[in-house]
PDB file of N, CA and C in Angstrom:
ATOM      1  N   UNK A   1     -65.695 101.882 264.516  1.00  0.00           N
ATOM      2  CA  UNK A   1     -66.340 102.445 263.342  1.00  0.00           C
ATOM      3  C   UNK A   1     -65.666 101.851 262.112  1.00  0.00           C
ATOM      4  N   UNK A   2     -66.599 101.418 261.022  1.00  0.00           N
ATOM      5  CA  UNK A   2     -65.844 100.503 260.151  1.00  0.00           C
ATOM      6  C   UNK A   2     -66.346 101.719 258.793  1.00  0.00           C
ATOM      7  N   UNK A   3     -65.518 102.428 258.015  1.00  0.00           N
ATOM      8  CA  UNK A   3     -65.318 103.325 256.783  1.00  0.00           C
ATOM      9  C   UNK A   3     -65.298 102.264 255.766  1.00  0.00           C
ATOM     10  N   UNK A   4     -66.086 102.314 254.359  1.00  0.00           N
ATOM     11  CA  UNK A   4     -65.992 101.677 253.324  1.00  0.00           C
ATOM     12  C   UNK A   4     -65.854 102.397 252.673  1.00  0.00           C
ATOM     13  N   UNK A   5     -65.284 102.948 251.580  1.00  0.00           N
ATOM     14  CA  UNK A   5     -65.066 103.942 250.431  1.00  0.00           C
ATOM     15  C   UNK A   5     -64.583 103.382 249.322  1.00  0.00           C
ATOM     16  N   UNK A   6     -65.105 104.166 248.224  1.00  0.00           N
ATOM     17  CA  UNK A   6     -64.730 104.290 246.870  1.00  0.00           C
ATOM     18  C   UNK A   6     -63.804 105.193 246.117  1.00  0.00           C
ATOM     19  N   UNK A   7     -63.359 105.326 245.730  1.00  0.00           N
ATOM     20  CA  UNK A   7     -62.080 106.166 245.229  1.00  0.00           C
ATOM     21  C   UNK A   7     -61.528 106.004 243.887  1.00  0.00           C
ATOM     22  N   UNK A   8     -61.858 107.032 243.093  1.00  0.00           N
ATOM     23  CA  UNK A   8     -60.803 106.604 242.278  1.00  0.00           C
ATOM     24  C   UNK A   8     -59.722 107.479 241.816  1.00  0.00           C
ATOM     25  N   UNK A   9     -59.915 108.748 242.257  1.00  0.00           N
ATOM     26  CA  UNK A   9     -58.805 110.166 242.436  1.00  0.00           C
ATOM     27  C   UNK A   9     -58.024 110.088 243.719  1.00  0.00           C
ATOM     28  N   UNK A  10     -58.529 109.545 244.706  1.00  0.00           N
ATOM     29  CA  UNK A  10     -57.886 109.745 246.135  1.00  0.00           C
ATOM     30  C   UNK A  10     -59.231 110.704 246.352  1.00  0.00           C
ATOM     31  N   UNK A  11     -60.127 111.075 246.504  1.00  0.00           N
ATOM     32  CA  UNK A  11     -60.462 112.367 247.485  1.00  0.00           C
ATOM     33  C   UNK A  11     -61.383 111.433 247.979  1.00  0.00           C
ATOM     34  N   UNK A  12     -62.230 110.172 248.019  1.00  0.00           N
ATOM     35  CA  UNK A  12     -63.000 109.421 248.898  1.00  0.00           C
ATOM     36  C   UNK A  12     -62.167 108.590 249.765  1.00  0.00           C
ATOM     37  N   UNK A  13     -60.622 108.930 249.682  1.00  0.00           N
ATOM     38  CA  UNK A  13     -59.830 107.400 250.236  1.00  0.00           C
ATOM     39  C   UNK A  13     -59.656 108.995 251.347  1.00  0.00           C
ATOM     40  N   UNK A  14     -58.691 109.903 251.120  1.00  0.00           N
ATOM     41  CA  UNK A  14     -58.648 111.133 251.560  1.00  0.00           C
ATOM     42  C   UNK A  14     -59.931 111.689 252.955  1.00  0.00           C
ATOM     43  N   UNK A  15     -61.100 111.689 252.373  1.00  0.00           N
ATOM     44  CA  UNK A  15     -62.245 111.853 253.384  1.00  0.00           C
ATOM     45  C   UNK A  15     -62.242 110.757 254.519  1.00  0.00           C
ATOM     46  N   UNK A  16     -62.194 109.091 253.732  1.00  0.00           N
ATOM     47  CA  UNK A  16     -62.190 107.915 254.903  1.00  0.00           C
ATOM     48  C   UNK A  16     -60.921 108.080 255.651  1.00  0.00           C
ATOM     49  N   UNK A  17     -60.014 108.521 255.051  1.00  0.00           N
ATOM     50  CA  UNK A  17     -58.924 108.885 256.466  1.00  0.00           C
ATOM     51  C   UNK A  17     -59.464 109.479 257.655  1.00  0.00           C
ATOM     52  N   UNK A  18     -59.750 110.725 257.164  1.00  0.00           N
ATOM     53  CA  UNK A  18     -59.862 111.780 257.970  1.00  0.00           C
ATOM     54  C   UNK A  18     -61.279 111.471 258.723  1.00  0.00           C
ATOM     55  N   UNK A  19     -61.795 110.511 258.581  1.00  0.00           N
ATOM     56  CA  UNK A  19     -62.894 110.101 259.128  1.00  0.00           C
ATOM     57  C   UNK A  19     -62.742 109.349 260.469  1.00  0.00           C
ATOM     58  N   UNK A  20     -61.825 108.415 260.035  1.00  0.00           N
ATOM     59  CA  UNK A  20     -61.014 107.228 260.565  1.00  0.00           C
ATOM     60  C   UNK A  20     -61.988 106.185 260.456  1.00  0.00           C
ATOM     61  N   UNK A  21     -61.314 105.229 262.168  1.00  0.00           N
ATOM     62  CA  UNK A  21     -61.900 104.088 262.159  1.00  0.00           C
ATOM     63  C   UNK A  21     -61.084 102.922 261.264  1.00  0.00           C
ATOM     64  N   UNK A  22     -61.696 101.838 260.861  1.00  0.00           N
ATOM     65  CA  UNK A  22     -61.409 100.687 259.879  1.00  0.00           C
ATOM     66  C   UNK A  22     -62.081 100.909 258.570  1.00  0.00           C
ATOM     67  N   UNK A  23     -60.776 101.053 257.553  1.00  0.00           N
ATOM     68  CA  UNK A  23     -61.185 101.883 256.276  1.00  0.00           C
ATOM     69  C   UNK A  23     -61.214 100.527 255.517  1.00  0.00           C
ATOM     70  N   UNK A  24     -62.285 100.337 254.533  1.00  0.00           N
ATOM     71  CA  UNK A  24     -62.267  99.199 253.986  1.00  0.00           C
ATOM     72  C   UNK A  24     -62.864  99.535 252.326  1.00  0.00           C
ATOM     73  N   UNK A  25     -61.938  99.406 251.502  1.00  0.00           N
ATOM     74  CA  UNK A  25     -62.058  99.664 250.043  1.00  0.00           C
ATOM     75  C   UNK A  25     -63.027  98.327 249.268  1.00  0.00           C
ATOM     76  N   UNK A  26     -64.370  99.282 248.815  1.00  0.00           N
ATOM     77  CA  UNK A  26     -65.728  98.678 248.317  1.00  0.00           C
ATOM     78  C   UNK A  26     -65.088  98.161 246.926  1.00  0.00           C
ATOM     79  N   UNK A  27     -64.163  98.302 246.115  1.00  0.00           N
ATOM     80  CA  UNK A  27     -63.761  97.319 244.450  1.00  0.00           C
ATOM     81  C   UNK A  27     -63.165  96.039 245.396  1.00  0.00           C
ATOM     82  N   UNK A  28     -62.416  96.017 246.755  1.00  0.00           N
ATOM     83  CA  UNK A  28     -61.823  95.037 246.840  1.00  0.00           C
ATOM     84  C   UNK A  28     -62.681  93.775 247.779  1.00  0.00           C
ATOM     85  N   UNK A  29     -63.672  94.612 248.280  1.00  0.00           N
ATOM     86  CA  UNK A  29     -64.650  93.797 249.217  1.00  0.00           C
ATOM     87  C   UNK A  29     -65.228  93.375 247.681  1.00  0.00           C
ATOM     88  N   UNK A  30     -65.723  93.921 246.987  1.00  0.00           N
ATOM     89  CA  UNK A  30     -66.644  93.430 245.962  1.00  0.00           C
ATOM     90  C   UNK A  30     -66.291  91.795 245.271  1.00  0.00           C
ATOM     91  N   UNK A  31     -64.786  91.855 245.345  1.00  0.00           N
ATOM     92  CA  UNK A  31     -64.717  90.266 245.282  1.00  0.00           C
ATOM     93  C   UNK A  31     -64.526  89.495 245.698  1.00  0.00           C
ATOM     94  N   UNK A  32     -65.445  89.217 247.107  1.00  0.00           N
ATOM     95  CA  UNK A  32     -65.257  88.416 247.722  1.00  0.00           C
ATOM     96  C   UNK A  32     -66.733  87.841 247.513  1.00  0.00           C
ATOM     97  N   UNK A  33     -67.152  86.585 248.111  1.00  0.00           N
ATOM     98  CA  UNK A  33     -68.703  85.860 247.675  1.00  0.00           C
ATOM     99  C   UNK A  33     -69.266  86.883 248.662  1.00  0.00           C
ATOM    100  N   UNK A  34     -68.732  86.788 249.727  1.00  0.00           N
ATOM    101  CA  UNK A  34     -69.981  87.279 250.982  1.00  0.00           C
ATOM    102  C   UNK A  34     -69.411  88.189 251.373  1.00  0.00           C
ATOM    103  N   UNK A  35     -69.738  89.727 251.342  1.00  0.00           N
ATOM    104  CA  UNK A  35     -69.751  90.797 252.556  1.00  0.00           C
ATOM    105  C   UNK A  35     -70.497  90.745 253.548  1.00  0.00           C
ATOM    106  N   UNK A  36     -70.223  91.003 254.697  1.00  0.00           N
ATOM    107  CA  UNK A  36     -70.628  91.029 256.338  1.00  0.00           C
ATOM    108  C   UNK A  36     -69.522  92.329 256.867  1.00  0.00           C
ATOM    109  N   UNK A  37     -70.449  92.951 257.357  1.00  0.00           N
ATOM    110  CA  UNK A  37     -69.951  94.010 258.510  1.00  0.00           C
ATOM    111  C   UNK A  37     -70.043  94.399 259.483  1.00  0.00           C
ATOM    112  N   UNK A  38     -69.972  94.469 260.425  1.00  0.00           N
ATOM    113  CA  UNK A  38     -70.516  94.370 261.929  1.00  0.00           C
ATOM    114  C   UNK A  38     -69.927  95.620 262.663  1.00  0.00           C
ATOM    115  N   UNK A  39     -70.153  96.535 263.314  1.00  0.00           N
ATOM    116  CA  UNK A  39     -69.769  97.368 264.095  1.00  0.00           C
ATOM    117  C   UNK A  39     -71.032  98.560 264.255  1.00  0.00           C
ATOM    118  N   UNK A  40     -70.223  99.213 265.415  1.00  0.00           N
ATOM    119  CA  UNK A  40     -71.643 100.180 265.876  1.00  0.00           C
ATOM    120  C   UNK A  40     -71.746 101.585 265.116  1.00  0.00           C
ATOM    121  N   UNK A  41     -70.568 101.557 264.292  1.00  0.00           N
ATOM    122  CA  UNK A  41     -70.894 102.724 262.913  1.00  0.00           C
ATOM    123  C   UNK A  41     -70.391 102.713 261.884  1.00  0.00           C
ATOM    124  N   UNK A  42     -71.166 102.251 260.793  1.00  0.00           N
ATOM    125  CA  UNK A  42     -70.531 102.106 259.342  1.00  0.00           C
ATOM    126  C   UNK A  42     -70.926 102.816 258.448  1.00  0.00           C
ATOM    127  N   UNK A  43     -70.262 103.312 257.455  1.00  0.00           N
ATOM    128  CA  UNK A  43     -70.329 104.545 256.581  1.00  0.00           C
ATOM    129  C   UNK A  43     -69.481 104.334 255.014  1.00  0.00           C
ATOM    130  N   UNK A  44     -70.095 104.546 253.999  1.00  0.00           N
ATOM    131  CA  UNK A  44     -69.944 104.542 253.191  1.00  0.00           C
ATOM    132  C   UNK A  44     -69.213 105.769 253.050  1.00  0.00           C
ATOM    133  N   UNK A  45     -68.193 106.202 251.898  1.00  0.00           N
ATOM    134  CA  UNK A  45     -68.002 107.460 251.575  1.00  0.00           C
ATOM    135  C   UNK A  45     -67.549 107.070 249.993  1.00  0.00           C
ATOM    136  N   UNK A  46     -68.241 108.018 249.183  1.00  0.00           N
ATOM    137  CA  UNK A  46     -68.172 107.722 247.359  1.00  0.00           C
ATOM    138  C   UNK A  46     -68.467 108.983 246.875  1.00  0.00           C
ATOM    139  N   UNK A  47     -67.856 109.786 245.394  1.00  0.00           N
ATOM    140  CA  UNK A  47     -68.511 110.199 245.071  1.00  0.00           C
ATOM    141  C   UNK A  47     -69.700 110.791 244.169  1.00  0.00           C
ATOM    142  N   UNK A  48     -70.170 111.280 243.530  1.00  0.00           N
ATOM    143  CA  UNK A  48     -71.468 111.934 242.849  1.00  0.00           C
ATOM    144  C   UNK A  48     -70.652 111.702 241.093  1.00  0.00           C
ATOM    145  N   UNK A  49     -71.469 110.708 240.798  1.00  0.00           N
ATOM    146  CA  UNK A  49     -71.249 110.294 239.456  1.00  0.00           C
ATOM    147  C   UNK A  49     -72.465 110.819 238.521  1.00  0.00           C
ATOM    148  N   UNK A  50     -72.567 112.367 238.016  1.00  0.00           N
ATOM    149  CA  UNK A  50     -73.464 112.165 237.245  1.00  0.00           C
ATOM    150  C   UNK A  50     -74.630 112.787 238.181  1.00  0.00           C
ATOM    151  N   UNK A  51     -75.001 113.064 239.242  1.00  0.00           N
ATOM    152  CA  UNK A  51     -76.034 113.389 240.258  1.00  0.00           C
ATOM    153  C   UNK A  51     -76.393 111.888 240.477  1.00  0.00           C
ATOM    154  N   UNK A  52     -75.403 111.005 240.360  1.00  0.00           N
ATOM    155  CA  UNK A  52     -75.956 109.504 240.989  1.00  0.00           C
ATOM    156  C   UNK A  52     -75.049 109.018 241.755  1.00  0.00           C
ATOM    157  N   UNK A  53     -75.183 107.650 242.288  1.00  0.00           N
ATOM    158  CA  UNK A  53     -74.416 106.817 243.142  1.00  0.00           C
ATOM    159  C   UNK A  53     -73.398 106.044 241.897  1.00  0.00           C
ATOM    160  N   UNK A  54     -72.176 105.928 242.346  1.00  0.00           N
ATOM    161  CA  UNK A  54     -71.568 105.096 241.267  1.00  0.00           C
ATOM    162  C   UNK A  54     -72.083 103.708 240.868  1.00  0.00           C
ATOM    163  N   UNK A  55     -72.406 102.780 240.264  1.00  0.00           N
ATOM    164  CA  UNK A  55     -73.012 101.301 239.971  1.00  0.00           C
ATOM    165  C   UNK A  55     -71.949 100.707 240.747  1.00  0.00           C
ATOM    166  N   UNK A  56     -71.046 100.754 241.191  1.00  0.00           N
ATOM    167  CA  UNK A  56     -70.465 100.124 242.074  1.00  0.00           C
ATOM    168  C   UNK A  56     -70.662  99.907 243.475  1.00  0.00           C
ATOM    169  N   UNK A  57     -71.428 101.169 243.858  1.00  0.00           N
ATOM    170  CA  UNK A  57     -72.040 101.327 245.578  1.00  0.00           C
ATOM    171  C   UNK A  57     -73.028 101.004 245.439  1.00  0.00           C
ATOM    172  N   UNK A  58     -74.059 101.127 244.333  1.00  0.00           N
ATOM    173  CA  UNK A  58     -75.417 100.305 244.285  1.00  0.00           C
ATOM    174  C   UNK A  58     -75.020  98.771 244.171  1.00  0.00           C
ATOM    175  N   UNK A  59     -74.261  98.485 243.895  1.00  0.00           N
ATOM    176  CA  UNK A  59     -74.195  96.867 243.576  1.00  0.00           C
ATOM    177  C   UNK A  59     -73.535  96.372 244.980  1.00  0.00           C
ATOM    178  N   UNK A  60     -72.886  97.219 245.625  1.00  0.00           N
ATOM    179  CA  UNK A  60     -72.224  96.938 247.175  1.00  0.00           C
ATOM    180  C   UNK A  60     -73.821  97.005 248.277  1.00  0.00           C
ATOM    181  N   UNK A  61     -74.334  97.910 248.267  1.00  0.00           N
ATOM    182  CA  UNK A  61     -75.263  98.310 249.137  1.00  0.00           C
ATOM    183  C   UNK A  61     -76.349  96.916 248.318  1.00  0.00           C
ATOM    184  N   UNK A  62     -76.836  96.383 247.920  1.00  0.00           N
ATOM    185  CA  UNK A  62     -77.001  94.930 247.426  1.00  0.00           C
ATOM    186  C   UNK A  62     -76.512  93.934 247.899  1.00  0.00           C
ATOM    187  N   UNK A  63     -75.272  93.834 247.659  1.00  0.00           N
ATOM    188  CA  UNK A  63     -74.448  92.647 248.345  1.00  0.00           C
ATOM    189  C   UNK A  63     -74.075  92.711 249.859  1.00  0.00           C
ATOM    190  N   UNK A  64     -74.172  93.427 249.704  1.00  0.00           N
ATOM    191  CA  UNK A  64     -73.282  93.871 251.500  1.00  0.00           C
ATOM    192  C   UNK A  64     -74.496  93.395 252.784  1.00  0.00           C
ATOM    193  N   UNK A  65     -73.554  92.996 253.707  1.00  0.00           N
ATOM    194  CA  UNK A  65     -74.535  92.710 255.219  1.00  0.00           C
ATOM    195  C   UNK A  65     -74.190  93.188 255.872  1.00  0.00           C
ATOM    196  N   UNK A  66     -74.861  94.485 256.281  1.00  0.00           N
ATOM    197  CA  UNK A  66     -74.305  95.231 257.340  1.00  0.00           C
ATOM    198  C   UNK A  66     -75.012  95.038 258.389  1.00  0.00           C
ATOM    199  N   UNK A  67     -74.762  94.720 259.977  1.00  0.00           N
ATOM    200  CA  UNK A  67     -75.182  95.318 261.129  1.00  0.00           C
ATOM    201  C   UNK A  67     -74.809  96.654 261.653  1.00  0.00           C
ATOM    202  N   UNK A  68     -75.713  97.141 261.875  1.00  0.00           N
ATOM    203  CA  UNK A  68     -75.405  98.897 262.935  1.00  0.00           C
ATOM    204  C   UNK A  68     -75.925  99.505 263.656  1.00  0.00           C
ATOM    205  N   UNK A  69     -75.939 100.165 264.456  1.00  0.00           N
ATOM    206  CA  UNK A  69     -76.895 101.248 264.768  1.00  0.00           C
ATOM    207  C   UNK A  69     -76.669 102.608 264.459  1.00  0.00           C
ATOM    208  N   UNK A  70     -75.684 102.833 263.739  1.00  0.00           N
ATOM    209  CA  UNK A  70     -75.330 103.652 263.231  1.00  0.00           C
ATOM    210  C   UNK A  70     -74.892 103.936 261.612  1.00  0.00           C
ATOM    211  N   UNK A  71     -75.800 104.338 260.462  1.00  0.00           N
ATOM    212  CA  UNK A  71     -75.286 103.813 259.263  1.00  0.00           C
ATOM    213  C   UNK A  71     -75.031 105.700 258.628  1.00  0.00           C
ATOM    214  N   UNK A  72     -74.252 105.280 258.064  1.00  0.00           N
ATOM    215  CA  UNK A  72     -74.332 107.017 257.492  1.00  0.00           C
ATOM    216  C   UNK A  72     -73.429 107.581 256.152  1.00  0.00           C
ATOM    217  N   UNK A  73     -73.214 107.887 255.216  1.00  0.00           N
ATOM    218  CA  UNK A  73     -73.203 108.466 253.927  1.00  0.00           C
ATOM    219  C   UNK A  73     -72.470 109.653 253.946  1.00  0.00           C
ATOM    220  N   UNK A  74     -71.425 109.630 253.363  1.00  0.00           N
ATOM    221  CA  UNK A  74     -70.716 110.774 252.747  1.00  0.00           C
ATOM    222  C   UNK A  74     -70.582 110.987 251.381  1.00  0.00           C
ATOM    223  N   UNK A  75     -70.729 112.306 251.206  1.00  0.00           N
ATOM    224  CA  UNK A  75     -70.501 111.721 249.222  1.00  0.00           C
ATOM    225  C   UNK A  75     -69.632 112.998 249.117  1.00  0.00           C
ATOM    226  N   UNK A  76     -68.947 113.116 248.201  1.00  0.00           N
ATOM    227  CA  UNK A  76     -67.446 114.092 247.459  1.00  0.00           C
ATOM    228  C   UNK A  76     -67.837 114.329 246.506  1.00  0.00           C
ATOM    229  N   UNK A  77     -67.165 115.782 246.208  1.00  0.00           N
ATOM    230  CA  UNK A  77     -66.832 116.277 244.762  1.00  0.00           C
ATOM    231  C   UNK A  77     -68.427 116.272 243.831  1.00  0.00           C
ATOM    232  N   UNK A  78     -69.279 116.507 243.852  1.00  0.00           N
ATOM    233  CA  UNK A  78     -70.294 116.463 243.149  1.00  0.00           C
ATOM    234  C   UNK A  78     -71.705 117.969 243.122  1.00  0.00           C
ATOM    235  N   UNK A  79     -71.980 117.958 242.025  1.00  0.00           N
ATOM    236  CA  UNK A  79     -73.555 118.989 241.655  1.00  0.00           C
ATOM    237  C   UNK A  79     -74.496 118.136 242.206  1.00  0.00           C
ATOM    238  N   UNK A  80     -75.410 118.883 243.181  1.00  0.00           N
ATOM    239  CA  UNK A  80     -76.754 118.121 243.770  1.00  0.00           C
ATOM    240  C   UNK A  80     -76.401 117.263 244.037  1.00  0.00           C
ATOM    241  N   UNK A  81     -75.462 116.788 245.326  1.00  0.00           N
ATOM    242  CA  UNK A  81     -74.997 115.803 246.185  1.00  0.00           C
ATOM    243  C   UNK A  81     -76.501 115.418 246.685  1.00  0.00           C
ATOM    244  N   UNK A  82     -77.433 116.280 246.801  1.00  0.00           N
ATOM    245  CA  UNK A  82     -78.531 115.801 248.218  1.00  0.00           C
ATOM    246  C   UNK A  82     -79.332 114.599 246.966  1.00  0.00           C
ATOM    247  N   UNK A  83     -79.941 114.950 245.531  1.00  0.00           N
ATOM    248  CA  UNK A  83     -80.639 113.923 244.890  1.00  0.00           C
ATOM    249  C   UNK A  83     -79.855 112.532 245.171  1.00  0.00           C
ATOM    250  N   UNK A  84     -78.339 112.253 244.890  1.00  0.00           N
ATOM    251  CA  UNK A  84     -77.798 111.184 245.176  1.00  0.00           C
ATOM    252  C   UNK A  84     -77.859 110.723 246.988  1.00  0.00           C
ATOM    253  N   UNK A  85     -77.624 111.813 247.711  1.00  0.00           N
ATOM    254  CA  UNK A  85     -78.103 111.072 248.547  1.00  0.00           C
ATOM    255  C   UNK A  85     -79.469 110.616 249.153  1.00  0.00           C
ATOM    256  N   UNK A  86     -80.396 111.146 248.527  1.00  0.00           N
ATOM    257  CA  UNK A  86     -82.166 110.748 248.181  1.00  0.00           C
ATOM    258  C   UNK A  86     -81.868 109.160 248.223  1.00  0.00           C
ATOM    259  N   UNK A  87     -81.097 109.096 246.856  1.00  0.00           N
ATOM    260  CA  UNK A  87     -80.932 107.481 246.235  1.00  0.00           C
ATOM    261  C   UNK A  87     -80.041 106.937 247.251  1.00  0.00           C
ATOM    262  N   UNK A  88     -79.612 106.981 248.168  1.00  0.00           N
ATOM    263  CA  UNK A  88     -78.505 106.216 249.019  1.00  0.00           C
ATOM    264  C   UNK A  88     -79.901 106.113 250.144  1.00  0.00           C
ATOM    265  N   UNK A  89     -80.742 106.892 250.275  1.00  0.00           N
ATOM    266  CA  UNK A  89     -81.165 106.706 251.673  1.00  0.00           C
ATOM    267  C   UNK A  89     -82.590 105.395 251.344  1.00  0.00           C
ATOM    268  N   UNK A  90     -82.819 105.422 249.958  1.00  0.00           N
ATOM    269  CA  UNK A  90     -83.587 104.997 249.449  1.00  0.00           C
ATOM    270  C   UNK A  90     -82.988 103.351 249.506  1.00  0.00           C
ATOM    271  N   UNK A  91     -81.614 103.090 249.170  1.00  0.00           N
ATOM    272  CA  UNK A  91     -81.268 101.774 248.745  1.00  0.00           C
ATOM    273  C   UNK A  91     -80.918 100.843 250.322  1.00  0.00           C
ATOM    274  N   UNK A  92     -80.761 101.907 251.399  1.00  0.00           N
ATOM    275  CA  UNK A  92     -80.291 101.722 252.561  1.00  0.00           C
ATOM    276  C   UNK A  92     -81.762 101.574 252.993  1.00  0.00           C
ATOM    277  N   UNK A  93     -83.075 102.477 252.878  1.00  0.00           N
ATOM    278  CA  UNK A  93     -84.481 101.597 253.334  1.00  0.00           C
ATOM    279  C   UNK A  93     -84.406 100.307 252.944  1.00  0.00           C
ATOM    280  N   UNK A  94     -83.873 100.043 251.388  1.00  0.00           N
ATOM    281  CA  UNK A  94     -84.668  98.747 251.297  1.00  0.00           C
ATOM    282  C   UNK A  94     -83.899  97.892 251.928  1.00  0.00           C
ATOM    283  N   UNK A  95     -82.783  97.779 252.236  1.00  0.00           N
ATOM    284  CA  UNK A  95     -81.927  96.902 252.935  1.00  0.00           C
ATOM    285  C   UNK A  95     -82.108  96.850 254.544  1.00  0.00           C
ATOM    286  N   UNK A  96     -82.736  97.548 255.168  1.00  0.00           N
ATOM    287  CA  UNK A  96     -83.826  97.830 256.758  1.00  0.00           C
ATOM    288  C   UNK A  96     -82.262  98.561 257.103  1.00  0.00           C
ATOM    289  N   UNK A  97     -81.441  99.729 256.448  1.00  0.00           N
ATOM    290  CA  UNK A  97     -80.838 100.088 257.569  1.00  0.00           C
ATOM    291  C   UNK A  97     -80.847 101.537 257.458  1.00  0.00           C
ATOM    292  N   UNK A  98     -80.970 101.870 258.508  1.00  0.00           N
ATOM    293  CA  UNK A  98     -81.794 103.342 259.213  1.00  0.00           C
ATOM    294  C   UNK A  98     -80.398 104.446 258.702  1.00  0.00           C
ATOM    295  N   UNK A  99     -80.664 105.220 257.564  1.00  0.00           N
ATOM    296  CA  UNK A  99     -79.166 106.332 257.586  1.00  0.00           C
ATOM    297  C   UNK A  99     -79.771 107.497 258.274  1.00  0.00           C
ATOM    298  N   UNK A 100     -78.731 106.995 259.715  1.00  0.00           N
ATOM    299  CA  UNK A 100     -78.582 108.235 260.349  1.00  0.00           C
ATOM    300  C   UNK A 100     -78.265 109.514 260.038  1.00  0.00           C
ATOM    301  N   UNK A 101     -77.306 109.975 258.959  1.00  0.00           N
ATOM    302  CA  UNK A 101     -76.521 110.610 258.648  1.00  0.00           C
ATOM    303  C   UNK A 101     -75.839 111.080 257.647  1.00  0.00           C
ATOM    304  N   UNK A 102     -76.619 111.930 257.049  1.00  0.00           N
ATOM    305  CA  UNK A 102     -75.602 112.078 255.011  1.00  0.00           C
ATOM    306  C   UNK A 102     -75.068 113.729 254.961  1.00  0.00           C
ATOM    307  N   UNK A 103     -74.157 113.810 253.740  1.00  0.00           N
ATOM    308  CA  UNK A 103     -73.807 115.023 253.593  1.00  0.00           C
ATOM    309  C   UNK A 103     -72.879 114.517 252.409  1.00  0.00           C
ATOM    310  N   UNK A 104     -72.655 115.732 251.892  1.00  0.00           N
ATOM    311  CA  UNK A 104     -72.152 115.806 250.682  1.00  0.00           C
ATOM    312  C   UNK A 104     -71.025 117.102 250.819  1.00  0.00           C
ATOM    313  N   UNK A 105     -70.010 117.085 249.452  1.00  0.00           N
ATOM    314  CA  UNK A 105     -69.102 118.693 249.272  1.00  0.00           C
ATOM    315  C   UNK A 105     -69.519 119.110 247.863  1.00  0.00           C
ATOM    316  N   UNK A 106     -70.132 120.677 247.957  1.00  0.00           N
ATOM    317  CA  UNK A 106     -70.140 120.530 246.777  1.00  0.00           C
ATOM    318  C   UNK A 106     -69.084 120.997 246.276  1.00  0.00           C
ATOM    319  N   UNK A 107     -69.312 121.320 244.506  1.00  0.00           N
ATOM    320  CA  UNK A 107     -68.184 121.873 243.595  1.00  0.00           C
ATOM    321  C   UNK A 107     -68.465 123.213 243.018  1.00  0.00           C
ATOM    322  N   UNK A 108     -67.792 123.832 242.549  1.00  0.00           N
ATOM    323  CA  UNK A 108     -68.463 124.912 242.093  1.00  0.00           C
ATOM    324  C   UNK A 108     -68.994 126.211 242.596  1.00  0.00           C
TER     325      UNK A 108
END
């Protein structure tokens, strides 16, 4: 299982722990020319900027090549986690990969 997360408090680096697997930080993949990912479950974990996706996971979920059969979404710390994950399941259609799996924490 390969974990990609965003973080910038610790509580998305925090969740990809406790998730496990191969944790791989999305600012540092971002500079590389080519992302490729390959494994039988990969998962984003970021959280709720605003009731949105950060412009950083939209611009990853863009660049990124994932293979899976398993793709799936966590999001942290956020109001109306489910609209952002609307938009995650939306950016993951257009890229043909099937999210198995979302959830959110809320706040408040």
């Amino acid at each position: 299982m390969t974990v990609c997360y965003f973080t910038a408090s610790g509580n998305c680096l925090y969740a990809a722990r406790r998730i496990g697997g191969t944790l791989l930080s999305i600012p540092q993949m971002m500079r590389q020319k080519k992302i490729e990912i390959e494994d039988d479950a990969v998962g984003i974990v970021c959280p709720v900027y605003a009731v949105e996706l950060p412009f950083m996971i939209v611009d990853f979920m863009k660049k990124a090549e994932i293979k899976t059969d398993y793709f799936f979404f966590i999001l942290t710390c956020g109001y109306e986690f489910e609209v952002s994950l609307g938009h995650a399941e939306v950016a993951a259609r257009e890229r043909g990969w099937d999210l198995k799996y979302g959830t959110g924490t809320r706040r408040g």
